[in-house]
N, C-alpha and C. Protein backbone atom coordinates (compact mmCIF):
# COMPACT_ATOMS: atom_id res chain seq x y z
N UNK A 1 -24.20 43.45 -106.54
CA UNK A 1 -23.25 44.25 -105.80
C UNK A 1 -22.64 43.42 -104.66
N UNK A 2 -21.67 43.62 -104.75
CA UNK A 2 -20.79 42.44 -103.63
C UNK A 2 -20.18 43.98 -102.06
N UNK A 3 -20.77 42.71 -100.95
CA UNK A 3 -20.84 43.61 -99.64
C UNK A 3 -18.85 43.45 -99.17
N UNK A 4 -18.41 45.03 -99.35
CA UNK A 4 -17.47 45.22 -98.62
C UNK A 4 -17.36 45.77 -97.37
N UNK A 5 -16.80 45.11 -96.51
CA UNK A 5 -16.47 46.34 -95.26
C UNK A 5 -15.75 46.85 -95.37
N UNK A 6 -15.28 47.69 -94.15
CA UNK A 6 -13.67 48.92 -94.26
C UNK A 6 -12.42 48.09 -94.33
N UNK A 7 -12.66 46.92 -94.34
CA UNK A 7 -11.23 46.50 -93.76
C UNK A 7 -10.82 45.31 -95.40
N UNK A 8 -11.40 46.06 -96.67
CA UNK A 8 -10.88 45.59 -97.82
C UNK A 8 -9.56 45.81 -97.55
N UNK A 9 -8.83 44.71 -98.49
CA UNK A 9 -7.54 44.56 -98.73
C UNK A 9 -7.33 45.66 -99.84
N UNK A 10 -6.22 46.16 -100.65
CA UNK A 10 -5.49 47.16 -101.40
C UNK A 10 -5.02 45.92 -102.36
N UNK A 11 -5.29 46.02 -103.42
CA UNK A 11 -4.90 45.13 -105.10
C UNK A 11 -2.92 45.41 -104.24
N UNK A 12 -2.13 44.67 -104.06
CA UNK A 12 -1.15 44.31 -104.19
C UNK A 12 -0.22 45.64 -104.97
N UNK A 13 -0.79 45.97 -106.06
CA UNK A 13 0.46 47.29 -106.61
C UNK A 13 0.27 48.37 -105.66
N UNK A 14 -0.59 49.22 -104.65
CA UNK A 14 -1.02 49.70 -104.22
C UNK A 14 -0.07 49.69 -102.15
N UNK A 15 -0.33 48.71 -101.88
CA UNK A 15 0.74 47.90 -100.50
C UNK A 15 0.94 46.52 -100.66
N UNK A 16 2.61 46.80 -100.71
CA UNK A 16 3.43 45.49 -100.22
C UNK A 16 2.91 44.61 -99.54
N UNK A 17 2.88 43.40 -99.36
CA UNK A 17 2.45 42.77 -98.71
C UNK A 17 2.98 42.60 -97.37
N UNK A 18 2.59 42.91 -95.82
CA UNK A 18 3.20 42.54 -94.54
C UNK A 18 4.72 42.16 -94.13
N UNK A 19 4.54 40.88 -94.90
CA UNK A 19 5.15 40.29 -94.37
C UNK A 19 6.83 40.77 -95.08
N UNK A 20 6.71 41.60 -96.70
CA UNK A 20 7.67 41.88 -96.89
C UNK A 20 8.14 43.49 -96.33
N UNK A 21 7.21 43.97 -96.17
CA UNK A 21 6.95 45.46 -95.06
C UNK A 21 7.88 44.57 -94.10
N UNK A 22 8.02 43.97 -93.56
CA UNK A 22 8.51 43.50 -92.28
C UNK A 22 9.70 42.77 -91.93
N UNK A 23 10.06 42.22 -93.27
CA UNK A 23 11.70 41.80 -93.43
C UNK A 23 12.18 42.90 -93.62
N UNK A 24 11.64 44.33 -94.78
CA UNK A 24 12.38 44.92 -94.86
C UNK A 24 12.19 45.81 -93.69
N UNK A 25 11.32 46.39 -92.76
CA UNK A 25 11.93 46.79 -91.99
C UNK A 25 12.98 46.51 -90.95
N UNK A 26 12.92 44.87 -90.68
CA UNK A 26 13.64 43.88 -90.18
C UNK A 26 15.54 44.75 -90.64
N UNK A 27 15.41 44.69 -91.70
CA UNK A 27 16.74 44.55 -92.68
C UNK A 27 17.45 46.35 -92.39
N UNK A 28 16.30 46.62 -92.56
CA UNK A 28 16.54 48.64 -91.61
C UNK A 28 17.25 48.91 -90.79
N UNK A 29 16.84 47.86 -89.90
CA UNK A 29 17.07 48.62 -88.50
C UNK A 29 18.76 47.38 -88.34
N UNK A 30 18.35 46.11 -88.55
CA UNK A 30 19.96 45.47 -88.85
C UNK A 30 21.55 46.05 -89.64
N UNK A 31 21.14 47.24 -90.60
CA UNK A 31 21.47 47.51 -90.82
C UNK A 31 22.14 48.98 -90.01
N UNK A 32 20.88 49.78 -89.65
CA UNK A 32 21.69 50.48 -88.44
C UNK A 32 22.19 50.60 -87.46
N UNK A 33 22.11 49.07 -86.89
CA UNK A 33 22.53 48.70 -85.74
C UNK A 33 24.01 48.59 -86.39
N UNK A 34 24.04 47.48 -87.02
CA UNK A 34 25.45 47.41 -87.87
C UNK A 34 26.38 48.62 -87.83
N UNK A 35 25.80 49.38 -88.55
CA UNK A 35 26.63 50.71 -88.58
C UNK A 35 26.95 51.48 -87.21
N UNK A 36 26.02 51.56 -86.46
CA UNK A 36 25.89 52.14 -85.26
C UNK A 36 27.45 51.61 -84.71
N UNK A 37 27.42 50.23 -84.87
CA UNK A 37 28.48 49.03 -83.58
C UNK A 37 29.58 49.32 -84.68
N UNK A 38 29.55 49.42 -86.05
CA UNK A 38 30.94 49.98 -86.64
C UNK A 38 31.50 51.04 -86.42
N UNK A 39 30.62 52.39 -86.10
CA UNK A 39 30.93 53.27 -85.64
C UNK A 39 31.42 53.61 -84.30
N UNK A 40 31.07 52.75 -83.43
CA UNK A 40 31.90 53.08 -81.81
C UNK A 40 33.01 51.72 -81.83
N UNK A 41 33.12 50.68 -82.91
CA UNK A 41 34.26 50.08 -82.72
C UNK A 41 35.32 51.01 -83.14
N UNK A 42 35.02 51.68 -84.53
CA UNK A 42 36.09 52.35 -84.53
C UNK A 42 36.78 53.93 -83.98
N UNK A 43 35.49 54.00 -83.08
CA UNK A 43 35.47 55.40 -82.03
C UNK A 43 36.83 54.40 -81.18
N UNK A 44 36.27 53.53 -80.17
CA UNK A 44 37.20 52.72 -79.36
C UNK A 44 38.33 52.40 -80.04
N UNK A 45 38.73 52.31 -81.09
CA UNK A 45 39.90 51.73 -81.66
C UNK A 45 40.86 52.92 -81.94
N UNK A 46 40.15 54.17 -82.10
CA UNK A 46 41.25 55.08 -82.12
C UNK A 46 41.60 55.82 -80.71
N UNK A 47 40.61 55.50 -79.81
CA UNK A 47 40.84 56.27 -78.87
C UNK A 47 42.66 54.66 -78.36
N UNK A 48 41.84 53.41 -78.25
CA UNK A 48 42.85 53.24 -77.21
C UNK A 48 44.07 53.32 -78.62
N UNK A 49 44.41 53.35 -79.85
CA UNK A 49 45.57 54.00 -80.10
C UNK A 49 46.16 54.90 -80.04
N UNK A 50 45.56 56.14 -79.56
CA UNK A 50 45.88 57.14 -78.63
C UNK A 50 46.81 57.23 -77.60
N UNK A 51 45.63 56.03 -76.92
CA UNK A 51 46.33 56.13 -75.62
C UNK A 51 47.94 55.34 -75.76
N UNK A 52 47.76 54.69 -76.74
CA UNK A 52 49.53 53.70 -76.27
C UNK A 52 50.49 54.38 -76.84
N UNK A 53 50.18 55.91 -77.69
CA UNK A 53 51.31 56.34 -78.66
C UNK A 53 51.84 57.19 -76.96
């Protein structure tokens, strides 16, 4: 019988490995930032065409 503690690893099909857990959350949040800064460029872009009509 082979001695495990609590802190066995999970066979790979079971959890991703870290480090790709972590680009892709990396890639998440880059991505909503993205959108976020597309969304008030083009908040700002219609307001000041607004203003010059």
């Amino acid at each position: 019988m082979t001695k495990e503690g609590p802190n066995v690893p999970l066979p790979n099909t079971q959890r991703p490995d870290p480090r790709e857990e972590r680009l892709a959350k990396a890639l998440r949040a880059n991505l909503r930032r993205r959108k976020a800064q597309d969304r008030a460029r083009a908040e700002t872009s219609q307001e000041s065409e607004e203003e010059t009509k």
